[in-house]
PDB file of N, CA and C in Angstrom:
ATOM      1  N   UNK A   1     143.149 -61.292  84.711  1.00  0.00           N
ATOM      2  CA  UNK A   1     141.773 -61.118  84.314  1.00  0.00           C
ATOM      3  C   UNK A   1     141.590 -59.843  83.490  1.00  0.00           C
ATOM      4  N   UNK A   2     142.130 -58.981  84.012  1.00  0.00           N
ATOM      5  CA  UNK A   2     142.136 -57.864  83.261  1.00  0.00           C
ATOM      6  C   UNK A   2     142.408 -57.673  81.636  1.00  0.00           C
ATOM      7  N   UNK A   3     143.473 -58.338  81.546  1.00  0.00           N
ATOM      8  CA  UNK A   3     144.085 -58.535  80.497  1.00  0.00           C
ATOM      9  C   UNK A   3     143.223 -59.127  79.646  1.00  0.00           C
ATOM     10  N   UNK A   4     142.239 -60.866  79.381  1.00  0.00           N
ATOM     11  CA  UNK A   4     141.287 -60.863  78.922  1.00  0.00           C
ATOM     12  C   UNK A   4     140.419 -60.418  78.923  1.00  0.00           C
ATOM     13  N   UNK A   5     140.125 -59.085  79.821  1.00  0.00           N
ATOM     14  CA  UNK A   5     139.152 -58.145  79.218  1.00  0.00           C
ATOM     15  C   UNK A   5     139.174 -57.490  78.381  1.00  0.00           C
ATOM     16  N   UNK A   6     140.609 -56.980  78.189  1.00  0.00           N
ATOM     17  CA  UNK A   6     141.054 -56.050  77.356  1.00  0.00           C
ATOM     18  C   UNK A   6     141.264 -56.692  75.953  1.00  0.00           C
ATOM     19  N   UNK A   7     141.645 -57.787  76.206  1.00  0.00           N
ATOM     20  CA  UNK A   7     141.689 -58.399  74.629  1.00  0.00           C
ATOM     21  C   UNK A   7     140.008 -59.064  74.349  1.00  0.00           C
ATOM     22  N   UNK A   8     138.889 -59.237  75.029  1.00  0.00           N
ATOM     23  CA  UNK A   8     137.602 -59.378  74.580  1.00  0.00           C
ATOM     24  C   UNK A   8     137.043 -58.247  74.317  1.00  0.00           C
ATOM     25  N   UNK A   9     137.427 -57.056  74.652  1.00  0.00           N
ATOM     26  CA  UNK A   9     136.840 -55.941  74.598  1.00  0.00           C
ATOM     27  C   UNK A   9     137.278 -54.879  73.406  1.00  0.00           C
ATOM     28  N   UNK A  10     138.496 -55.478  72.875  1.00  0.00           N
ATOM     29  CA  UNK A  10     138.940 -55.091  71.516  1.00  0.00           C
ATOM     30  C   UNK A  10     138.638 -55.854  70.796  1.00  0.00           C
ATOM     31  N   UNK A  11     138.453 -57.121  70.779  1.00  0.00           N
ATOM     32  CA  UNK A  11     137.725 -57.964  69.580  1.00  0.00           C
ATOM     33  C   UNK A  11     136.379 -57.912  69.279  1.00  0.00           C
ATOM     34  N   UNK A  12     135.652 -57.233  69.976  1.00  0.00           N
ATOM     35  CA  UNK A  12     134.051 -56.777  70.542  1.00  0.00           C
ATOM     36  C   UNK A  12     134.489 -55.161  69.916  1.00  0.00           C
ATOM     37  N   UNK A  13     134.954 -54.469  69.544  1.00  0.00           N
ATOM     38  CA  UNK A  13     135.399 -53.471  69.091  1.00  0.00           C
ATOM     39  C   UNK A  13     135.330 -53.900  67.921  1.00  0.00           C
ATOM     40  N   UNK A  14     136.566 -54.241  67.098  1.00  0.00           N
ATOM     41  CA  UNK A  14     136.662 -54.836  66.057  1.00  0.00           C
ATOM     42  C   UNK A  14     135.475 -55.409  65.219  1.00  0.00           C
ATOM     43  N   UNK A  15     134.762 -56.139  66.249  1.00  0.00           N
ATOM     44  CA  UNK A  15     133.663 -57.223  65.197  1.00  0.00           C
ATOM     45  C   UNK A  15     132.420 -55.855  65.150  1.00  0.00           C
ATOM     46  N   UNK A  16     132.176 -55.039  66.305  1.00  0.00           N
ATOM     47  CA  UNK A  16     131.265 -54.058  65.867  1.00  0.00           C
ATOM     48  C   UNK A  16     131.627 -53.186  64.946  1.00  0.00           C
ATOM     49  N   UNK A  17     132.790 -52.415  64.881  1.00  0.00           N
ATOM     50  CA  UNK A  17     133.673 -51.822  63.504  1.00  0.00           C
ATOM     51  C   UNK A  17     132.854 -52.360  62.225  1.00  0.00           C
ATOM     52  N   UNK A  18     133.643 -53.779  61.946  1.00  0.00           N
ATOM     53  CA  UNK A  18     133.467 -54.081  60.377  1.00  0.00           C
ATOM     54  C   UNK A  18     131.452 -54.150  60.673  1.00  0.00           C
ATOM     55  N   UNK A  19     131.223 -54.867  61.724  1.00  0.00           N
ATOM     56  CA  UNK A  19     128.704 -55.087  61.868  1.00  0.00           C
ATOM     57  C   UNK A  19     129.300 -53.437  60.903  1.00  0.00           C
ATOM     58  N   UNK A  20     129.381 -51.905  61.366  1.00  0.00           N
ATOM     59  CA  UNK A  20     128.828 -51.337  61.240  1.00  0.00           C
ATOM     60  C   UNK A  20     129.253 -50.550  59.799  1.00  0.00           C
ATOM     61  N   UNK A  21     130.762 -51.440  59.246  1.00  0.00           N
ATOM     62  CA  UNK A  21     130.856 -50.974  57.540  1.00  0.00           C
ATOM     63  C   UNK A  21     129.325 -51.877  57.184  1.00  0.00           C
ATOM     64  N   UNK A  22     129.333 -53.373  57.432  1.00  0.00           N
ATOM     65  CA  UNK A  22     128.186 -54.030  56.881  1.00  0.00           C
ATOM     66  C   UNK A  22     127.071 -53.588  57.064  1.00  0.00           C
ATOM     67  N   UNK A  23     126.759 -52.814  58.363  1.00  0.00           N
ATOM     68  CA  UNK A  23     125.151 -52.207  58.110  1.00  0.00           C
ATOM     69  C   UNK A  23     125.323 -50.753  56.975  1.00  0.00           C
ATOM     70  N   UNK A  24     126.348 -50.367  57.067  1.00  0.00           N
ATOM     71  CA  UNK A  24     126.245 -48.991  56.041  1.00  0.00           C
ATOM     72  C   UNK A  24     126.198 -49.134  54.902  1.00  0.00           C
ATOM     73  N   UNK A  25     126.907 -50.328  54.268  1.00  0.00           N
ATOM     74  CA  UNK A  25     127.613 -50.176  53.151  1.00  0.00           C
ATOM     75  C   UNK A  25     126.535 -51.807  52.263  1.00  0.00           C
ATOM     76  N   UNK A  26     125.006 -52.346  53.168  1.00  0.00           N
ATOM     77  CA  UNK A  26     124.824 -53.777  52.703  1.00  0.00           C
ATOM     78  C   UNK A  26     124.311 -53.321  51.518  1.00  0.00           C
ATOM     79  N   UNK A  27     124.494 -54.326  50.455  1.00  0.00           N
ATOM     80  CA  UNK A  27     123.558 -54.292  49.151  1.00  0.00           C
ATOM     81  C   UNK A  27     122.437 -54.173  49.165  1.00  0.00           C
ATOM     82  N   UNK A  28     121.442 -54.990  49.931  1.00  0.00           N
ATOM     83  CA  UNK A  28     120.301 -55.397  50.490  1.00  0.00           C
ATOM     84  C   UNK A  28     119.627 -55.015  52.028  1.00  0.00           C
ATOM     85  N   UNK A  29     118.764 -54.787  51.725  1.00  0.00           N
ATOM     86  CA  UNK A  29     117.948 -54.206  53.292  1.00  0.00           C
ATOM     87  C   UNK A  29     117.995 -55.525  54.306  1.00  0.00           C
ATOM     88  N   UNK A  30     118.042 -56.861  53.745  1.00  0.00           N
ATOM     89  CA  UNK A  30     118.116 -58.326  54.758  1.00  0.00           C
ATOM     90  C   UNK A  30     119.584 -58.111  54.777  1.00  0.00           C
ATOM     91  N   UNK A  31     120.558 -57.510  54.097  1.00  0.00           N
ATOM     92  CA  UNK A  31     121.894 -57.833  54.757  1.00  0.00           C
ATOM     93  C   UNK A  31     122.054 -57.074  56.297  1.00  0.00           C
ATOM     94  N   UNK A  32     121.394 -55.462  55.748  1.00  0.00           N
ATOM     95  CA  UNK A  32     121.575 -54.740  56.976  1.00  0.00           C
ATOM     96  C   UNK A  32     120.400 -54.820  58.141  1.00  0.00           C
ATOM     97  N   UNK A  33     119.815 -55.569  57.909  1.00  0.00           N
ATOM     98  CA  UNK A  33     118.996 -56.585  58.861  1.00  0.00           C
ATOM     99  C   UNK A  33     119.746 -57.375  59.650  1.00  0.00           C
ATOM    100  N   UNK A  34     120.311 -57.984  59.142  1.00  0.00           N
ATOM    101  CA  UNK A  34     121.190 -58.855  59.709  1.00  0.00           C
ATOM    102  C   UNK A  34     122.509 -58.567  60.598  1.00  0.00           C
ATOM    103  N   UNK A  35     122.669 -57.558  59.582  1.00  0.00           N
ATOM    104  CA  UNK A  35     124.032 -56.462  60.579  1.00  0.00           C
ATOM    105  C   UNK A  35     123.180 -55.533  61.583  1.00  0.00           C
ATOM    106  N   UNK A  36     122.579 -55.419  61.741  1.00  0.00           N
ATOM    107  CA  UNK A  36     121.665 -54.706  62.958  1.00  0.00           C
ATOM    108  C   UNK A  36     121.396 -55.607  64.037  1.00  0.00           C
ATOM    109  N   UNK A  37     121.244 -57.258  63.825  1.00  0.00           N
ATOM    110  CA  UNK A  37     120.911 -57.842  64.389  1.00  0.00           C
ATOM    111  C   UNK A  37     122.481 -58.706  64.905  1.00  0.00           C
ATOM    112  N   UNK A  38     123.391 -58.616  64.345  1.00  0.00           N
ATOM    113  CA  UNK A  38     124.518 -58.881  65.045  1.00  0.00           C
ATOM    114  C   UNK A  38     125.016 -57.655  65.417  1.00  0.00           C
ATOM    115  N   UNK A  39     124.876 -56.412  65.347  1.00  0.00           N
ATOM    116  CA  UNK A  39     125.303 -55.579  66.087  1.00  0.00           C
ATOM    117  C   UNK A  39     124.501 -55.184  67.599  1.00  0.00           C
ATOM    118  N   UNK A  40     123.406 -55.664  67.421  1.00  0.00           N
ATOM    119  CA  UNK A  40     122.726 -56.183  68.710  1.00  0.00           C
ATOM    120  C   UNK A  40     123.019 -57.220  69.861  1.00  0.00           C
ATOM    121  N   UNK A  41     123.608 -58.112  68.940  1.00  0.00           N
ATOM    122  CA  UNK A  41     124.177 -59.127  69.997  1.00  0.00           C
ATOM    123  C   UNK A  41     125.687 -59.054  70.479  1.00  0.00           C
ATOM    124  N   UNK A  42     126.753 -58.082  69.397  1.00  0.00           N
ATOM    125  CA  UNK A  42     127.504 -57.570  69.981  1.00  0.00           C
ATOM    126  C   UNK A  42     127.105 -56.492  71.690  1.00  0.00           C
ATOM    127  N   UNK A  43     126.374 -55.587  71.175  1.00  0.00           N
ATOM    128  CA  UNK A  43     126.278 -54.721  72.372  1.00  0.00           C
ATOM    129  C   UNK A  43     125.575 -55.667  73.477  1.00  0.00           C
ATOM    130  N   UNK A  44     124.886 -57.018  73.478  1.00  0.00           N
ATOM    131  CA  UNK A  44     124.291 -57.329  74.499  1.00  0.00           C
ATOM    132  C   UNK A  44     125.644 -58.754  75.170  1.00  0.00           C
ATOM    133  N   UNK A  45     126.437 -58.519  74.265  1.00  0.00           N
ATOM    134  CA  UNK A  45     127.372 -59.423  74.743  1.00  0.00           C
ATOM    135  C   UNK A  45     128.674 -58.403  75.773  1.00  0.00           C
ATOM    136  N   UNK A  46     129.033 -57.560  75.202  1.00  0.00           N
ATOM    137  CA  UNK A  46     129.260 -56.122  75.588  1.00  0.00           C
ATOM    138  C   UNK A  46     128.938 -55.813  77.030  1.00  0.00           C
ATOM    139  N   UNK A  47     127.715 -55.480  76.764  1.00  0.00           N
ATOM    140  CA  UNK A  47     127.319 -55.492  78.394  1.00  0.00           C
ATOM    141  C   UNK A  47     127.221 -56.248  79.733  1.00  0.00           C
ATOM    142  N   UNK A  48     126.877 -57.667  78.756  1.00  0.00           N
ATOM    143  CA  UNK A  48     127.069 -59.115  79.812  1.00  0.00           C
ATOM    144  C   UNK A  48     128.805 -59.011  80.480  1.00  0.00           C
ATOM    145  N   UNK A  49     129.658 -58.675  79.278  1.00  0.00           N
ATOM    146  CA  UNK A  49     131.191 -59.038  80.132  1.00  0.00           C
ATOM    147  C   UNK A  49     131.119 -57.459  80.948  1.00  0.00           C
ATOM    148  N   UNK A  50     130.606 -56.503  80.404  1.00  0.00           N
ATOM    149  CA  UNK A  50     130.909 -55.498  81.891  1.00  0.00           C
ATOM    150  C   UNK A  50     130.213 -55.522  83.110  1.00  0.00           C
ATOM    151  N   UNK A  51     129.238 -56.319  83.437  1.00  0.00           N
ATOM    152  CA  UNK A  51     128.649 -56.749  83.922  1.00  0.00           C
ATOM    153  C   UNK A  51     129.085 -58.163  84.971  1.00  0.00           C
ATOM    154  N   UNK A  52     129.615 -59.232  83.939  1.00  0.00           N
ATOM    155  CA  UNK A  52     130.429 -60.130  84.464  1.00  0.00           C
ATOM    156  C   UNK A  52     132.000 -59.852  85.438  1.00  0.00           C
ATOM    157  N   UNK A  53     132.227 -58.764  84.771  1.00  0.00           N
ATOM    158  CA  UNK A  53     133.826 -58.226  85.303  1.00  0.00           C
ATOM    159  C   UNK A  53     133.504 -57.932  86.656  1.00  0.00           C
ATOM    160  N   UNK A  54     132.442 -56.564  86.079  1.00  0.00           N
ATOM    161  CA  UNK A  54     132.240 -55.445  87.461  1.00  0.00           C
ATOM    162  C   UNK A  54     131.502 -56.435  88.814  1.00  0.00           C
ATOM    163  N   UNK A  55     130.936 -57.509  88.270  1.00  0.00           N
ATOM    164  CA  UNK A  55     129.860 -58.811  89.712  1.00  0.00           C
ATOM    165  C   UNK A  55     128.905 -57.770  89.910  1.00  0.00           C
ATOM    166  N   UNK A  56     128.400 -57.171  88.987  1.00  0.00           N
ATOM    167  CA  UNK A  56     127.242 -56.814  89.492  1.00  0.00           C
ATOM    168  C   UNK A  56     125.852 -57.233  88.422  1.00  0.00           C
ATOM    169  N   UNK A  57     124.514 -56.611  89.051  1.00  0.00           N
ATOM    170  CA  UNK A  57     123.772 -57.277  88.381  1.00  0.00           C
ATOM    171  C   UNK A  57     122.816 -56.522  87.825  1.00  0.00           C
ATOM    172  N   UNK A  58     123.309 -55.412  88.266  1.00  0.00           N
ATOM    173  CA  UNK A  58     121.707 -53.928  87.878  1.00  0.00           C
ATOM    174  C   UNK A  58     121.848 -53.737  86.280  1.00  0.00           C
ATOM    175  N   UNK A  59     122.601 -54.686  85.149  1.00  0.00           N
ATOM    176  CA  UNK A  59     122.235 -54.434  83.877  1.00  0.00           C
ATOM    177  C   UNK A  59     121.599 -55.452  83.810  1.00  0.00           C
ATOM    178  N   UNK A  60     121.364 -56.385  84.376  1.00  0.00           N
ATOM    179  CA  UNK A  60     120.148 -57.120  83.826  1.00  0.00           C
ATOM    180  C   UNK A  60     119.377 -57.158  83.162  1.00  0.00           C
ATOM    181  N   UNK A  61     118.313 -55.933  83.547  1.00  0.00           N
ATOM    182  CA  UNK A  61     117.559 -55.659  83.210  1.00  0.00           C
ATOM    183  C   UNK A  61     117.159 -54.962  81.793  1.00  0.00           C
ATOM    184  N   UNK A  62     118.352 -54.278  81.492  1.00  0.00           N
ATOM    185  CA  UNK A  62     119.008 -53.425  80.293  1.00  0.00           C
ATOM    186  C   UNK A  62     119.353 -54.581  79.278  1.00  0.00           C
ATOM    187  N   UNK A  63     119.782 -55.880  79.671  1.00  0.00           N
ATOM    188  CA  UNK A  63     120.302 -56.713  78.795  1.00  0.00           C
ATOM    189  C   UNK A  63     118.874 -57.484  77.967  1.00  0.00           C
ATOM    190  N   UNK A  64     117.646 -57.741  79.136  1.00  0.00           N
ATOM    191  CA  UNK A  64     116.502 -58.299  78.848  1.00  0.00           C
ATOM    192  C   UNK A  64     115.657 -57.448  77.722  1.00  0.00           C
ATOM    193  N   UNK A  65     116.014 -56.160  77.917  1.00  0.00           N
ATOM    194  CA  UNK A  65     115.134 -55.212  76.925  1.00  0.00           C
ATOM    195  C   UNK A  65     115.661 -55.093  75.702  1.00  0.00           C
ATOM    196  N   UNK A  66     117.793 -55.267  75.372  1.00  0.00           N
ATOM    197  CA  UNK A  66     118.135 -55.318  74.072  1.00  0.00           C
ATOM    198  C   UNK A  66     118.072 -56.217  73.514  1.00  0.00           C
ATOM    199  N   UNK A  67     117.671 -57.418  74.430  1.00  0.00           N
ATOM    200  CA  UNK A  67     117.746 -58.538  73.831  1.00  0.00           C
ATOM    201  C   UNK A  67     116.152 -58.937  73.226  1.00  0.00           C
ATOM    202  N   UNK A  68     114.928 -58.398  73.637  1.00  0.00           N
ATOM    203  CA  UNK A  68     113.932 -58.432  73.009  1.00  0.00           C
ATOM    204  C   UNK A  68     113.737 -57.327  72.135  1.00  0.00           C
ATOM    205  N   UNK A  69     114.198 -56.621  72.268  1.00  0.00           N
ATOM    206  CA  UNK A  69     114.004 -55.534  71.128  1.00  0.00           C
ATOM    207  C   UNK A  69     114.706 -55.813  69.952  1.00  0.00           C
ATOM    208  N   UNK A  70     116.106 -57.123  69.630  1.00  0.00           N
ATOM    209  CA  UNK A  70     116.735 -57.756  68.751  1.00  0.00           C
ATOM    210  C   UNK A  70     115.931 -58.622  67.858  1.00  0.00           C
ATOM    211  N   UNK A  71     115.429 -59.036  69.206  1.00  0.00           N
ATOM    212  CA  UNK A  71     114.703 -60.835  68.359  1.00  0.00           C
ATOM    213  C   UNK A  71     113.352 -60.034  67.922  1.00  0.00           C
ATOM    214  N   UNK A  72     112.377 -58.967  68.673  1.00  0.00           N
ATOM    215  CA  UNK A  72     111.459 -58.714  67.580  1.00  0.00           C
ATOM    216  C   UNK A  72     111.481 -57.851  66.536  1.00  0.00           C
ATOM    217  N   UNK A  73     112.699 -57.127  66.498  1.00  0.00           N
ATOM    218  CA  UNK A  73     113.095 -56.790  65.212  1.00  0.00           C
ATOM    219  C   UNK A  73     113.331 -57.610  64.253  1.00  0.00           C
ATOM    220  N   UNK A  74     113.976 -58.709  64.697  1.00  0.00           N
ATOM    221  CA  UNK A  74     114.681 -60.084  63.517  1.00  0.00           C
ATOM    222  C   UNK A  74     113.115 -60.560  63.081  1.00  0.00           C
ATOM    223  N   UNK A  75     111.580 -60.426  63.768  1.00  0.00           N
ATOM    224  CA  UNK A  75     111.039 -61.453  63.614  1.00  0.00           C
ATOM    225  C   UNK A  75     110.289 -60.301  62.641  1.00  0.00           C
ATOM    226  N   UNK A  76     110.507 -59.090  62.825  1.00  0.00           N
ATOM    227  CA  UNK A  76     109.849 -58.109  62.065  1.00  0.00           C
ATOM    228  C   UNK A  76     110.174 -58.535  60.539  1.00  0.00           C
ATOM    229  N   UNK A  77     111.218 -58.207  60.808  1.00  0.00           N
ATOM    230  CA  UNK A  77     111.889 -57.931  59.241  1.00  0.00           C
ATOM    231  C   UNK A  77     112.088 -59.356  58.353  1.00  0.00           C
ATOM    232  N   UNK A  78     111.883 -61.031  59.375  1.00  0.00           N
ATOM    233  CA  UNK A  78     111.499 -61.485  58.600  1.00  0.00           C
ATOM    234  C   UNK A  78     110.437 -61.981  57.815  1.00  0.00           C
ATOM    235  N   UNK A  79     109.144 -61.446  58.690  1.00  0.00           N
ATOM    236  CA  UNK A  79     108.200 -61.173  58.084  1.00  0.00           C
ATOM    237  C   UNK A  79     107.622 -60.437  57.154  1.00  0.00           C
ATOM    238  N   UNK A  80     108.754 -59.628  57.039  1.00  0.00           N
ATOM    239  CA  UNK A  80     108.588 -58.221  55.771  1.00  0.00           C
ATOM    240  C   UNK A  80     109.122 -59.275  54.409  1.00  0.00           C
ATOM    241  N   UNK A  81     110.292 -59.642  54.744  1.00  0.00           N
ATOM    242  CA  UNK A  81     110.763 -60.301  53.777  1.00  0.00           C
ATOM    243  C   UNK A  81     109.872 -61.729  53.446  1.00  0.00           C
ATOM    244  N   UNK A  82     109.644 -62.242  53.857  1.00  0.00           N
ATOM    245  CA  UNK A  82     108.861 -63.644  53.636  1.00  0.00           C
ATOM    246  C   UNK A  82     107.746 -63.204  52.989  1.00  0.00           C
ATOM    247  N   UNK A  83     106.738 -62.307  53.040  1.00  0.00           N
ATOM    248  CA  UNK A  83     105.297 -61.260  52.716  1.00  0.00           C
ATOM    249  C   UNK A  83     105.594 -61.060  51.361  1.00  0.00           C
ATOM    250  N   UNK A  84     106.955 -60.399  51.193  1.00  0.00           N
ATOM    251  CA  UNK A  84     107.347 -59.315  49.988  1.00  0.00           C
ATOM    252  C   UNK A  84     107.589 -60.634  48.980  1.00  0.00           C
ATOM    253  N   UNK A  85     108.051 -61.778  49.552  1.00  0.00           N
ATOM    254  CA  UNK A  85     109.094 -62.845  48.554  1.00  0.00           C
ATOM    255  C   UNK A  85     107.555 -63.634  47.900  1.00  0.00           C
ATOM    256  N   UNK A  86     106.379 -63.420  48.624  1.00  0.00           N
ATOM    257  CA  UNK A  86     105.367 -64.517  48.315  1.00  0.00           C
ATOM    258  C   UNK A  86     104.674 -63.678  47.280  1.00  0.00           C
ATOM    259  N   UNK A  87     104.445 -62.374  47.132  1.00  0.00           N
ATOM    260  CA  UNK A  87     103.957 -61.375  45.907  1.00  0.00           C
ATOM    261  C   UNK A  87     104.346 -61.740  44.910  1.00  0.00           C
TER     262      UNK A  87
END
């Protein structure tokens, strides 16, 4: 078990690495929208397996708050963009 932690927990490494060349480096403010918003679901996936490993349950609660603070960011910014595209 351990062992697939260690190899989910470096590929969860890895995929946040390159989210965070793509949020630095996007052409566009919707790219790094988007890389903000998968670097969100990295860290809330993140926490679910330390969470899953450790059997406990007191991030719960921590997981419910990144995970709405993701989706109303996503719903923010696509409302910025949809507003801006109809001008």
């Amino acid at each position: 078990m351990t062992v697939v932690v260690l190899i989910a927990g470096a590929m969860l490494g890895v995929a946040a690495t390159l989210t965070l060349i793509r949020l630095i480096a996007g052409p566009s403010r919707l790219d790094r929208a988007v890389a903000f918003d998968v670097l969100i679901a990295i860290t809330v996936v993140g926490i679910g397996m330390e969470a899953a490993y450790n059997r406990h349950t007191a991030t719960l609660p921590i997981l419910m708050v990144v995970s709405i603070i993701g989706f109303v960011g996503s719903v923010a910014v696509a409302r910025f963009a949809a507003r801006r595209n109809s001008e």
